[in-house]
C-alpha atoms as a PDB file:
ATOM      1  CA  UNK A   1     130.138 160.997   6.300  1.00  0.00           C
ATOM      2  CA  UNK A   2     126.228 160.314   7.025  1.00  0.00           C
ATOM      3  CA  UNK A   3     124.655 157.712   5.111  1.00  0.00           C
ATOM      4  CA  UNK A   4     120.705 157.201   5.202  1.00  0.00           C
ATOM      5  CA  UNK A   5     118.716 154.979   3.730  1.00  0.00           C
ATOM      6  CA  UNK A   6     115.547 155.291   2.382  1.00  0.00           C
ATOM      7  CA  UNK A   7     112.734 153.927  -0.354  1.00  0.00           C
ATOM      8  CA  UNK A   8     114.504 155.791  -2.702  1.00  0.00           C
ATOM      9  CA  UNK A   9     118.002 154.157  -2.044  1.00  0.00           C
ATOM     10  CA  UNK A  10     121.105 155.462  -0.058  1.00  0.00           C
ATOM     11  CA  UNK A  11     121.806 159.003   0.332  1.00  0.00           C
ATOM     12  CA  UNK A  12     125.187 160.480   1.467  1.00  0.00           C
ATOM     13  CA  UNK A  13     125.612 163.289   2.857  1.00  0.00           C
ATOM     14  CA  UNK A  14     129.455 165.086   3.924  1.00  0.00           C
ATOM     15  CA  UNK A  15     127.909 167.705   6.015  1.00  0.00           C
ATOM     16  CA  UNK A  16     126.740 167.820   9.715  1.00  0.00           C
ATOM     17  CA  UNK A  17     125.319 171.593   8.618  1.00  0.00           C
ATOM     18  CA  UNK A  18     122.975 169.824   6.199  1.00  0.00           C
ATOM     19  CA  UNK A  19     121.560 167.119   8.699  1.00  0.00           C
ATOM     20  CA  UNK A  20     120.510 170.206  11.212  1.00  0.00           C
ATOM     21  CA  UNK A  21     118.598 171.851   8.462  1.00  0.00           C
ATOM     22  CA  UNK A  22     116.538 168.521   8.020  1.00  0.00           C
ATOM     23  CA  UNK A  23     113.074 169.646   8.776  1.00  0.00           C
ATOM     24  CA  UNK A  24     112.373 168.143  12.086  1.00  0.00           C
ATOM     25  CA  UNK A  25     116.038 167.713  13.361  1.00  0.00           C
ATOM     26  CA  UNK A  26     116.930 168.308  17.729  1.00  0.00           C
ATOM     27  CA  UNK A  27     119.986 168.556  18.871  1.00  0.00           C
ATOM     28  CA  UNK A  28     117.925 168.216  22.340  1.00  0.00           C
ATOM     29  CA  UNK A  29     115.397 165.352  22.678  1.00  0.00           C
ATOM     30  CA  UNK A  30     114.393 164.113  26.441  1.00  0.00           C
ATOM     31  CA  UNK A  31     114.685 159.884  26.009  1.00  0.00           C
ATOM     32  CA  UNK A  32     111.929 159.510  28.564  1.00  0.00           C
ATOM     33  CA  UNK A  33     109.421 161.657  26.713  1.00  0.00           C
ATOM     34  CA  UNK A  34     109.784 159.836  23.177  1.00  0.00           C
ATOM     35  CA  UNK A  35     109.772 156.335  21.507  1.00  0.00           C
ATOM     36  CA  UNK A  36     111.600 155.829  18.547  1.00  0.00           C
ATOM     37  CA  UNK A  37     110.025 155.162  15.461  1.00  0.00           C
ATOM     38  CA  UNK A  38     113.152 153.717  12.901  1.00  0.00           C
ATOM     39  CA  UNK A  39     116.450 154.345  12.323  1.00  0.00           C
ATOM     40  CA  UNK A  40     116.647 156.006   9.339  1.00  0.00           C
ATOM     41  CA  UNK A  41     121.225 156.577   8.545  1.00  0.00           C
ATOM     42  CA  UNK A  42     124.345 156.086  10.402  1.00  0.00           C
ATOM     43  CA  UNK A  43     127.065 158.765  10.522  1.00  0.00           C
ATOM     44  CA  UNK A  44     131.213 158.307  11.203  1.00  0.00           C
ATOM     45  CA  UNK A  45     133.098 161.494  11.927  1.00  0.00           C
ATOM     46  CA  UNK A  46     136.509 162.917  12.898  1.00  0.00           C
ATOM     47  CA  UNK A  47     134.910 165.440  14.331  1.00  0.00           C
ATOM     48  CA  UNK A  48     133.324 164.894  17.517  1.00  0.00           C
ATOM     49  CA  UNK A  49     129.181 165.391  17.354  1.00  0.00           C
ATOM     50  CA  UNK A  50     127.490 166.023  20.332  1.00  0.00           C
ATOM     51  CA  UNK A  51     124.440 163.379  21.292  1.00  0.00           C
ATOM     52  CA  UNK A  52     121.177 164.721  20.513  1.00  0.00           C
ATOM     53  CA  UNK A  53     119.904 163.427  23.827  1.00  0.00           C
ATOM     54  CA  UNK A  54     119.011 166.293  26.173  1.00  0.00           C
ATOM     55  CA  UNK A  55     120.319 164.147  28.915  1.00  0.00           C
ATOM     56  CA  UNK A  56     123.740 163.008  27.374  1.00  0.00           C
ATOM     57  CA  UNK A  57     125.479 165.815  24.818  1.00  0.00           C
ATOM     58  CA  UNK A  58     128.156 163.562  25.292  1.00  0.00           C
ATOM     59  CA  UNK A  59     130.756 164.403  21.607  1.00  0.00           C
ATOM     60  CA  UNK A  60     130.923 161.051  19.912  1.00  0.00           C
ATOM     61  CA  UNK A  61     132.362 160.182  16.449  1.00  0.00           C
ATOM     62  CA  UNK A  62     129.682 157.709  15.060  1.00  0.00           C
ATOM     63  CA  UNK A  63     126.241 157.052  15.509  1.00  0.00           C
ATOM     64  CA  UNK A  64     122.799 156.621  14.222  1.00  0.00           C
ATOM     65  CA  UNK A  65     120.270 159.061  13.233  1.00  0.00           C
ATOM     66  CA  UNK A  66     116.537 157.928  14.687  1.00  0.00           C
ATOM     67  CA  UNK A  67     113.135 159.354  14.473  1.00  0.00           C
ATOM     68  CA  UNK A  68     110.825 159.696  17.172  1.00  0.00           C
ATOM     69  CA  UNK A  69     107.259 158.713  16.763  1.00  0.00           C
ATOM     70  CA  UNK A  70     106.390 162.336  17.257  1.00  0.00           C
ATOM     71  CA  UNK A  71     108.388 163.226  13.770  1.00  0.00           C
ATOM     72  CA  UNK A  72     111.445 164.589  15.417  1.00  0.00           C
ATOM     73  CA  UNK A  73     114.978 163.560  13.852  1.00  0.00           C
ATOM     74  CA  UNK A  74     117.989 163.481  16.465  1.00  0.00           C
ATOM     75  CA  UNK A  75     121.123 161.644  16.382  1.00  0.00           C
ATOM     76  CA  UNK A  76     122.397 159.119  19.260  1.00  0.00           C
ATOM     77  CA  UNK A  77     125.123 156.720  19.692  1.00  0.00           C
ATOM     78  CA  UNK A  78     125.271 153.259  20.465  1.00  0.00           C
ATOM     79  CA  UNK A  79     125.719 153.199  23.850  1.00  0.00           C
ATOM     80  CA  UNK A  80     123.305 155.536  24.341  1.00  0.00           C
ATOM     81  CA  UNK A  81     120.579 153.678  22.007  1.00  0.00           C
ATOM     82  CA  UNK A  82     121.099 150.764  24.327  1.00  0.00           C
ATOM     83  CA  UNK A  83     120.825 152.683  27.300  1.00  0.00           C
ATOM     84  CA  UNK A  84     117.405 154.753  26.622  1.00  0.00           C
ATOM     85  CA  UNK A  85     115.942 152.599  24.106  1.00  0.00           C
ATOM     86  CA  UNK A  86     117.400 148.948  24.894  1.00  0.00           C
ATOM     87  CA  UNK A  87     115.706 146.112  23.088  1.00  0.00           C
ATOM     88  CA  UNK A  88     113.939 148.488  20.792  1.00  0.00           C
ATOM     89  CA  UNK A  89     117.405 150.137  19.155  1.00  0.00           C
ATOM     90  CA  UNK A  90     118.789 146.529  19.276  1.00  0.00           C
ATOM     91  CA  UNK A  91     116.518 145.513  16.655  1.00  0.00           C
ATOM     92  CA  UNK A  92     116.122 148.737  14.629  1.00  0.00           C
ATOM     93  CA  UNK A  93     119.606 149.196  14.285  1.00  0.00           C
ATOM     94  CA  UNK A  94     119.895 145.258  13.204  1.00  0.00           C
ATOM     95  CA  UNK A  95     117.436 146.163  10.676  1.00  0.00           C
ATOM     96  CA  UNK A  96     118.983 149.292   9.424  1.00  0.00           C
ATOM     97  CA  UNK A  97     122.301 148.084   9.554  1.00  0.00           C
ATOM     98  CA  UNK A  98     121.192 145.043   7.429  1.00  0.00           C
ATOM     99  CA  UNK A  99     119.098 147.186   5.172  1.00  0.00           C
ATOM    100  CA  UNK A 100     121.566 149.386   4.330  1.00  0.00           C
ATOM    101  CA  UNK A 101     124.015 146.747   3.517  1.00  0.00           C
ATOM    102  CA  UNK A 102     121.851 145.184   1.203  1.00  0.00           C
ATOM    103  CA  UNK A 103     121.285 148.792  -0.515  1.00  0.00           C
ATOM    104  CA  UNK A 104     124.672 148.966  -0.796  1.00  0.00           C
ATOM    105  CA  UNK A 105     125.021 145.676  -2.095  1.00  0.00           C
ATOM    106  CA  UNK A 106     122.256 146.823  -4.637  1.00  0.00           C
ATOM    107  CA  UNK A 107     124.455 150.372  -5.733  1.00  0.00           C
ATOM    108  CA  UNK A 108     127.252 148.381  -5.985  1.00  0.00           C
ATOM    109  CA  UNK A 109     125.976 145.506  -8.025  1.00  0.00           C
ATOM    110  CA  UNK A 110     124.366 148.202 -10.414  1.00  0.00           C
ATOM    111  CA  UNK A 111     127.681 149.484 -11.040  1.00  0.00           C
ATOM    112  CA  UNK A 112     129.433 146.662 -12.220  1.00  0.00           C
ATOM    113  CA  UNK A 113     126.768 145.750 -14.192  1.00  0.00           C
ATOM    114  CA  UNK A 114     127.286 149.303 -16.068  1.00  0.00           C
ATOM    115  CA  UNK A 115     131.088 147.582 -16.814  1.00  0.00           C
ATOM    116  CA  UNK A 116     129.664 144.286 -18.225  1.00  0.00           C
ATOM    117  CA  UNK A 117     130.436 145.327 -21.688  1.00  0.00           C
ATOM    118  CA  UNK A 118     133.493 146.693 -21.522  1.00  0.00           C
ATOM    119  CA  UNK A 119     134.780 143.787 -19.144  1.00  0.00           C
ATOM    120  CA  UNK A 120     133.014 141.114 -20.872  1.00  0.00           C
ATOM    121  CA  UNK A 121     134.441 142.071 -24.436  1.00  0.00           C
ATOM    122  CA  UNK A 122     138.270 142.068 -22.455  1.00  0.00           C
ATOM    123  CA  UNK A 123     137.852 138.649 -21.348  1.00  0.00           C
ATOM    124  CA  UNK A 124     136.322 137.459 -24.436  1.00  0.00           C
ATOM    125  CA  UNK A 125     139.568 138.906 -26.084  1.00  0.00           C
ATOM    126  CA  UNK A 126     141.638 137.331 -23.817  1.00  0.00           C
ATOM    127  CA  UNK A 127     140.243 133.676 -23.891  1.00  0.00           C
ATOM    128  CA  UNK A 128     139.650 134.093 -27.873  1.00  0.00           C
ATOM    129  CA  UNK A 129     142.674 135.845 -29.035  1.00  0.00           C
ATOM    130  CA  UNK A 130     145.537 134.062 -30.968  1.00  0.00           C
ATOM    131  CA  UNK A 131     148.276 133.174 -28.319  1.00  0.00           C
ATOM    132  CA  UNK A 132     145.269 133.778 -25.913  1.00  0.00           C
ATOM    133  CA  UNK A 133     144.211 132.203 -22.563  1.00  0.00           C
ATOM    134  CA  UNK A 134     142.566 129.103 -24.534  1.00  0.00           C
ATOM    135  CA  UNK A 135     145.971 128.602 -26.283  1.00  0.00           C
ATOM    136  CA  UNK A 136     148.330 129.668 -23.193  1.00  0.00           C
ATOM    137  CA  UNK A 137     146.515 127.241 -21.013  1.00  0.00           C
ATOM    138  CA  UNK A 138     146.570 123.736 -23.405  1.00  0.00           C
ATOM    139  CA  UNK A 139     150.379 124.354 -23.228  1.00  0.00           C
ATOM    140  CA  UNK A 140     151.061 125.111 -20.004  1.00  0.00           C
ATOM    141  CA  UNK A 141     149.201 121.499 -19.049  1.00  0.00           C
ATOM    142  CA  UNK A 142     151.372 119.863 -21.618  1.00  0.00           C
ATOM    143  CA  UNK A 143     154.975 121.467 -19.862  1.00  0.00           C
ATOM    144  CA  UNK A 144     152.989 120.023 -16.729  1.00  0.00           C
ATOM    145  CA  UNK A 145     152.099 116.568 -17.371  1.00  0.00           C
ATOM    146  CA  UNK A 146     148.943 117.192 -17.721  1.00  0.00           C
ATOM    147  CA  UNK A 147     148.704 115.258 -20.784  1.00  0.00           C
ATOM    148  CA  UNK A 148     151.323 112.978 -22.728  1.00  0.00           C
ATOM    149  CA  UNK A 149     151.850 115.387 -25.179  1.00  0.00           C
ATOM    150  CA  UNK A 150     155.891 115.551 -23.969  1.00  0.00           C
ATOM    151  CA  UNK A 151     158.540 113.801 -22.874  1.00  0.00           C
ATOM    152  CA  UNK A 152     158.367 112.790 -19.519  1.00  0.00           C
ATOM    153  CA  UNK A 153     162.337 114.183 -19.177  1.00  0.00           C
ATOM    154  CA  UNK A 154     160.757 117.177 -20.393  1.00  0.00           C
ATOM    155  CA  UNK A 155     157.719 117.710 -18.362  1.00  0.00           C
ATOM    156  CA  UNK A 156     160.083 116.342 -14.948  1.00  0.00           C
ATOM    157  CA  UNK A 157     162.337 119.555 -15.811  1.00  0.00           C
ATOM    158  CA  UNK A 158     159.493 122.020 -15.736  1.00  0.00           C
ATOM    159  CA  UNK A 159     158.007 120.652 -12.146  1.00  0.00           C
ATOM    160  CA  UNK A 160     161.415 120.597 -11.011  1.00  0.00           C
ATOM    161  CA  UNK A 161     161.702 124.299 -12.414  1.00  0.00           C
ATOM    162  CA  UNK A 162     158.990 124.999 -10.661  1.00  0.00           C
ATOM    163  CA  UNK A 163     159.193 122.989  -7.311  1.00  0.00           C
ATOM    164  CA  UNK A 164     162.754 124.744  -7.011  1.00  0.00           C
ATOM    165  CA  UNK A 165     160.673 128.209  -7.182  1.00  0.00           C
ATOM    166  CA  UNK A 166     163.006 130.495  -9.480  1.00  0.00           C
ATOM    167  CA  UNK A 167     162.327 128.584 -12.880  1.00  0.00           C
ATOM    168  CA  UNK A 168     165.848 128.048 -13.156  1.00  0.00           C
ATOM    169  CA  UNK A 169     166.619 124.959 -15.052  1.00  0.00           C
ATOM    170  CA  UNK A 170     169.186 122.517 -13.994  1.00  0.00           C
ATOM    171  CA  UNK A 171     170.700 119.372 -14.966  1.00  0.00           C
ATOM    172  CA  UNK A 172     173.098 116.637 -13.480  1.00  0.00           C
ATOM    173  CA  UNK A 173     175.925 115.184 -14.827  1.00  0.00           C
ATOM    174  CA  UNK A 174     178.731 112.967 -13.558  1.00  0.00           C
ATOM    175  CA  UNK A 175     181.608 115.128 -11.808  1.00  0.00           C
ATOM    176  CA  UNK A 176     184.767 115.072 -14.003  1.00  0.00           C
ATOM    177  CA  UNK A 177     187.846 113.662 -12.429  1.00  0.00           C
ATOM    178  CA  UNK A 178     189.436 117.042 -12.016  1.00  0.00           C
ATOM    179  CA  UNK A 179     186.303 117.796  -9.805  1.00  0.00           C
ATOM    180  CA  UNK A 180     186.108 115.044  -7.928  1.00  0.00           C
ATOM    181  CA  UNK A 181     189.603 115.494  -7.227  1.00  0.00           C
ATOM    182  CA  UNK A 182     189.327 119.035  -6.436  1.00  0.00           C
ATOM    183  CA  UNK A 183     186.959 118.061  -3.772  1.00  0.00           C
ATOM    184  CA  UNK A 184     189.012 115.699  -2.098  1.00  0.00           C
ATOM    185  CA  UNK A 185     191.687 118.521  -2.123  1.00  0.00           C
ATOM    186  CA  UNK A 186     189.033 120.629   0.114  1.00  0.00           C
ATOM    187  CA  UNK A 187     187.874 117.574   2.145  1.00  0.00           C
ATOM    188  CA  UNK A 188     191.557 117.079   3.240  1.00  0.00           C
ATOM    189  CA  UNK A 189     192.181 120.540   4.021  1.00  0.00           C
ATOM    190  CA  UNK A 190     189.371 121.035   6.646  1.00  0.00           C
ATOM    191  CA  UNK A 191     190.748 117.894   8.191  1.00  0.00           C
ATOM    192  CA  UNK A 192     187.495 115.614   7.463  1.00  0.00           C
ATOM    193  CA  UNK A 193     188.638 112.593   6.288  1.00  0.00           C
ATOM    194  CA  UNK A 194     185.336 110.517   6.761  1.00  0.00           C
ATOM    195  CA  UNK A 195     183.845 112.629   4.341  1.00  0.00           C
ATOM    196  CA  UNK A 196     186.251 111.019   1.417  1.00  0.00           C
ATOM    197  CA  UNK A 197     183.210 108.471   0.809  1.00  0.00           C
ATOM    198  CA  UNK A 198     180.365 111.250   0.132  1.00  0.00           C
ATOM    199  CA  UNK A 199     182.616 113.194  -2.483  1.00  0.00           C
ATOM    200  CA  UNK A 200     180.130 113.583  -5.173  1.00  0.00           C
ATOM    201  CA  UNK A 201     179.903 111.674  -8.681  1.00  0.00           C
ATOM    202  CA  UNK A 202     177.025 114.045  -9.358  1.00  0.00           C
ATOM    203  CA  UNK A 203     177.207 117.952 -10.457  1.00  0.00           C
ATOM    204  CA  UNK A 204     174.002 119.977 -10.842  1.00  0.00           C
ATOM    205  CA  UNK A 205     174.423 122.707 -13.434  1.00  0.00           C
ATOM    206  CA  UNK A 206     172.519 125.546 -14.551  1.00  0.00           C
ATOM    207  CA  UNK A 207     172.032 125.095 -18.534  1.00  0.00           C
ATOM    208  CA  UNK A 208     168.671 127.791 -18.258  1.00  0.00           C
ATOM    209  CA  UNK A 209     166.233 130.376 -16.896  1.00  0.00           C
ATOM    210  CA  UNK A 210     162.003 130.063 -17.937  1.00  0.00           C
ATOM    211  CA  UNK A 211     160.848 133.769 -18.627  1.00  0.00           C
ATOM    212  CA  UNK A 212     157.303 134.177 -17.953  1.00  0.00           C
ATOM    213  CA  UNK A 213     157.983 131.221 -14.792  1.00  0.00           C
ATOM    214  CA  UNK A 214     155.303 133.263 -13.206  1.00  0.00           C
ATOM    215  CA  UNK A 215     152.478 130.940 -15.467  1.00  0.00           C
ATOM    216  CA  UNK A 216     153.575 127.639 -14.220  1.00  0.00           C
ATOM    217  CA  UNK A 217     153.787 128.717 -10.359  1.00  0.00           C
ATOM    218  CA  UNK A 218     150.850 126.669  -8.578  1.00  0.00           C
ATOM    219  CA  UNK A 219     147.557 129.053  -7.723  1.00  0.00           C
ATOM    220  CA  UNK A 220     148.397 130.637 -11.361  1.00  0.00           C
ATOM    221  CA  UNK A 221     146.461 128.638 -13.319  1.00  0.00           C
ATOM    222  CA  UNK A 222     143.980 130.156 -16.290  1.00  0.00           C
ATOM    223  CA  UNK A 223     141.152 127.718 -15.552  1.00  0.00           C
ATOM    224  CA  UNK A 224     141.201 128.659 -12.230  1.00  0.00           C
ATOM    225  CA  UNK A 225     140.992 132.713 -12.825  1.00  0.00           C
ATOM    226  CA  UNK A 226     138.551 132.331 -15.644  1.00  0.00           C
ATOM    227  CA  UNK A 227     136.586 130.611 -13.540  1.00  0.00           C
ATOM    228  CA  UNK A 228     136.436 133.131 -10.925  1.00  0.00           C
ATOM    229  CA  UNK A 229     135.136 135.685 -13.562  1.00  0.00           C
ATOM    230  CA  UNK A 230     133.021 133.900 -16.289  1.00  0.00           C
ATOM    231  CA  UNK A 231     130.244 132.653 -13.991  1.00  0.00           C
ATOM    232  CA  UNK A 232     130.136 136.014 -12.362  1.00  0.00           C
ATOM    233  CA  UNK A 233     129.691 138.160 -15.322  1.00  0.00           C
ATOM    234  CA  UNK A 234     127.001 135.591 -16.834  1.00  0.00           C
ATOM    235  CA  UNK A 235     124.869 135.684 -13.917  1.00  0.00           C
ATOM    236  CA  UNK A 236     124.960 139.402 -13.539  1.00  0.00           C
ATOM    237  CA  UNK A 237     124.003 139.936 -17.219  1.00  0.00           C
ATOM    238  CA  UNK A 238     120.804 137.927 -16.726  1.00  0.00           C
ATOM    239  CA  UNK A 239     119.520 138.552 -12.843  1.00  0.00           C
ATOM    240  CA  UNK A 240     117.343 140.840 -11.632  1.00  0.00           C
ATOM    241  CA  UNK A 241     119.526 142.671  -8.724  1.00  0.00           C
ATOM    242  CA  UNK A 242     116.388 144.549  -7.008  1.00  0.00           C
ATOM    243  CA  UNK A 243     114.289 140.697  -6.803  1.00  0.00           C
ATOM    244  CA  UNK A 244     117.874 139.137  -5.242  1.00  0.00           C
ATOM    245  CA  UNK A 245     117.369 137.721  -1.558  1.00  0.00           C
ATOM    246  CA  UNK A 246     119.562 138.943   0.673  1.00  0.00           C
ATOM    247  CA  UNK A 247     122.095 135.969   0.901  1.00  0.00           C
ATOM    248  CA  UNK A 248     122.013 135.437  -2.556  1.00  0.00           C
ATOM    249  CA  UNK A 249     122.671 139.288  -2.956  1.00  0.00           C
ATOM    250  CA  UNK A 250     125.612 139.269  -0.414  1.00  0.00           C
ATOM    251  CA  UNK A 251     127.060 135.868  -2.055  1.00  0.00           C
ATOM    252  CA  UNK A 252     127.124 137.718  -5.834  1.00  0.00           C
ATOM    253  CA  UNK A 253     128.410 141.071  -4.194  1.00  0.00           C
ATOM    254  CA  UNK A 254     131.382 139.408  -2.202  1.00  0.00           C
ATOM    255  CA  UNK A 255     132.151 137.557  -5.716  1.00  0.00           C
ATOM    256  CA  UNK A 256     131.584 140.932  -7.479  1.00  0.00           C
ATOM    257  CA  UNK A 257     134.223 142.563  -5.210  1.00  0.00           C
ATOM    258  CA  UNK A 258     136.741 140.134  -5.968  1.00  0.00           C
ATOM    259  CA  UNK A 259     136.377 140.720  -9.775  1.00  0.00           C
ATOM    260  CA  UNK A 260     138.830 143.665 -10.457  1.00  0.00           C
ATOM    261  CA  UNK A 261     141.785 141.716  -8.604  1.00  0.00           C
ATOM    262  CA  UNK A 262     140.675 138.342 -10.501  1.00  0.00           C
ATOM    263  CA  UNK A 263     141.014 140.613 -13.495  1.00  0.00           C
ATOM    264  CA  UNK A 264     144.721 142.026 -12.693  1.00  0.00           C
ATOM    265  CA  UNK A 265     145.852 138.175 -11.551  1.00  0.00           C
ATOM    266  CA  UNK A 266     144.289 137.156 -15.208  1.00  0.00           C
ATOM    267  CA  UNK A 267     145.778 139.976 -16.943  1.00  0.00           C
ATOM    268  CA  UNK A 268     149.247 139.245 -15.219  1.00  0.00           C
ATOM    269  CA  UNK A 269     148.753 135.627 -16.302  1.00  0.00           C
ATOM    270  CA  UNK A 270     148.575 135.773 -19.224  1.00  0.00           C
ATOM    271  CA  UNK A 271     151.365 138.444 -19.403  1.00  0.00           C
ATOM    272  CA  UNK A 272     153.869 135.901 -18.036  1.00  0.00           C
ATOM    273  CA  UNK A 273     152.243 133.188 -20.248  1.00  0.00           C
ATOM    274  CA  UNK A 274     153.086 135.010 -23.453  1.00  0.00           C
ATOM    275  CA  UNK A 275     156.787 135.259 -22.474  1.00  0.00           C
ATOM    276  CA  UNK A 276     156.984 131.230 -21.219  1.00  0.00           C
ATOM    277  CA  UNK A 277     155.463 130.549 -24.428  1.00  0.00           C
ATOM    278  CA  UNK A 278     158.328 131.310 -27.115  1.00  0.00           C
ATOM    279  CA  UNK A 279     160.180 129.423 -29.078  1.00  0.00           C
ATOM    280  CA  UNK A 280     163.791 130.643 -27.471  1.00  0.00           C
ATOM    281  CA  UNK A 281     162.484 130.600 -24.485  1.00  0.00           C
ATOM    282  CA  UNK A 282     161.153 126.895 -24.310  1.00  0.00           C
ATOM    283  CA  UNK A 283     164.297 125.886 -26.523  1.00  0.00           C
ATOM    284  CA  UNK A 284     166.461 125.596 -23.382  1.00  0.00           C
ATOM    285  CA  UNK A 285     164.627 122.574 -22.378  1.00  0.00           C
ATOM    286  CA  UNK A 286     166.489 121.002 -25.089  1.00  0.00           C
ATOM    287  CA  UNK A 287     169.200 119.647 -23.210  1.00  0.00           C
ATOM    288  CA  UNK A 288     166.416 117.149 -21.511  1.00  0.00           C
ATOM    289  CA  UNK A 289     165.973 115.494 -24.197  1.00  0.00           C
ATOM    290  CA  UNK A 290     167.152 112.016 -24.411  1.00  0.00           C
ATOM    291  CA  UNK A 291     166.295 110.190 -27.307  1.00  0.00           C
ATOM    292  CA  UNK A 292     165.703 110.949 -31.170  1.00  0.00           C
ATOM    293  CA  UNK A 293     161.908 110.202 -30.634  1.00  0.00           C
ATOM    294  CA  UNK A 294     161.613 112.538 -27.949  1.00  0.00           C
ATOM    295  CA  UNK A 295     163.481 115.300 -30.057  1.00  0.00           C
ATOM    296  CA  UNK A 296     160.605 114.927 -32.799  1.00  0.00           C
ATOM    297  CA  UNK A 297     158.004 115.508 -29.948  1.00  0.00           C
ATOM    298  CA  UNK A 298     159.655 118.382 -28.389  1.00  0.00           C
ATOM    299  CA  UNK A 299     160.053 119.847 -31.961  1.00  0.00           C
ATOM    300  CA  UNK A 300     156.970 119.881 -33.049  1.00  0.00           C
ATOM    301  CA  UNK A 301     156.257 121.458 -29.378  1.00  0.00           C
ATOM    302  CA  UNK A 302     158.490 124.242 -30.693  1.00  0.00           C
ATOM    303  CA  UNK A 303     157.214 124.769 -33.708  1.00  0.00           C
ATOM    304  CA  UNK A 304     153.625 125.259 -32.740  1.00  0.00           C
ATOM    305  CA  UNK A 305     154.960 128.711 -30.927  1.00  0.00           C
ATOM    306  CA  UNK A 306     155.898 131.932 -31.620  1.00  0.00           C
ATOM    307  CA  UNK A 307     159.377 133.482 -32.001  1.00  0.00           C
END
């Protein structure tokens, strides 16, 4: 693939027969008889190309295409351009090199501003809708802790859910005497008497699994992706991409080429938020609750989602 820049933009082209029939090409130029003017494209090949440099021919697989002063296109690589033309190529190929990024910057700027409307109505939608990212994310805080809304037994089994990484939900109660005793039945068998004082009083047991755990995993959170997009898309809607200085245009492209993977982690958020959020689904926090005030709370929790 060749790639040259000029006024116009960035032309590619996917042929090495169309670069020799650019008026003025020479696939034979003597480097002590010519300066170079600019360097006007770059060019990466599986093929090998032969230098244009009458006294190297040397097949390469990348390079640059230059222009003499005296109007003659030729193509070189690197080593070469440092060789024949040291400090001189050094600069124009910092030049080109940074020129063309910033073209391509440009091209690809332009194109996801062409998206805006589609991707800007899609995360409206998703913020906006009923049981949307607004809603998802209020009570996703509350399982948290981020607020007082619930119990504190309640909110301790979701980070506990979630510091155990599985969303599995699990609660403790005192070992029954047939368990206890079953254990010392096992201690004595593998001969290890001393551990008679650590048989447990307490049993963890599964009562639950969180569907949609996914929401409530750390790094997940709505705020965080929205925030990643919003301020994107509002400053590409209103600046002027050809005016942009260059770090302010490489800044808004590297956030620009983060946008359709902040969209798929949003999407998948608010996937797995839907799910947490149901009424069966939250219900199995029930067995947390531990008083009559707590069960009006957690209630009226439930009630505010869907079935």
């Amino acid at each position: 693939m060749i790639t040259l820049s000029s006024e116009r933009g960035i032309v590619r082209i996917a042929s090495w027969s169309d670069v020799e029939s650019v008026p003025g090409f020479s696939a034979n130029i003597d480097p002590k008889t010519v300066k170079l003017k600019e360097i006007i494209g770059s060019y990466t090949f599986d093929a090998l190309i032969p230098c244009g440099l009458s006294t190297c021919h040397q097949p390469h697989g990348a390079g640059f295409m230059v222009v003499a002063e005296d109007g003659r296109v030729t193509n070189i690589g690197r080593i070469c351009g440092k060789k024949h033309f040291e400090v001189e190529f050094s600069q124009m190929s910092r030049v080109f090199l940074a020129t063309l990024r910033a073209q391509q910057d440009r091209e690809f700027l332009y194109g996801v501003k062409c998206r805006l409307p589609i991707i800007s109505a899609e995360v409206a939608s998703i913020r906006n809708e009923r049981y949307g990212a607004t809603w998802i994310n209020v009570r996703v805080n509350q399982l948290m802790g981020s607020s007082t809304a619930l119990p504190t037994s309640i909110v301790n089994a979701v980070r506990h859910a979630v510091r155990r990484g599985d969303g599995s939900l699990i609660v403790e109660r005192a070992a029954t005497s047939s368990e206890r005793e079953q254990r010392s039945v096992a201690v004595d068998v593998k001969g290890l008497e001393h551990l008679r004082r650590n048989i447990p009083f307490v049993i963890e047991e599964k009562v639950g699994q969180l569907d949609g755990f996914a929401a409530l995993a750390p790094g997940n959170g709505l705020r965080e992706a929205l925030g990643c997009i919003e301020p994107f898309l509002a400053v590409l809607a209103e600046v002027d991409i050809d005016s942009l200085p260059d770090k302010k245009l490489r800044e808004l492209s590297r956030v620009g080429g983060e946008l359709d993977a902040n969209l798929e982690r949003l999407r998948r958020v608010i996937i797995a938020g839907k799910r947490l959020l149901t009424r069966n689904n939250i219900q199995q926090l029930s067995p947390f609750v531990t008083s009559g005030a707590d069960s009006r709370i957690f209630s009226s929790f439930l009630s505010d989602l869907p079935s």
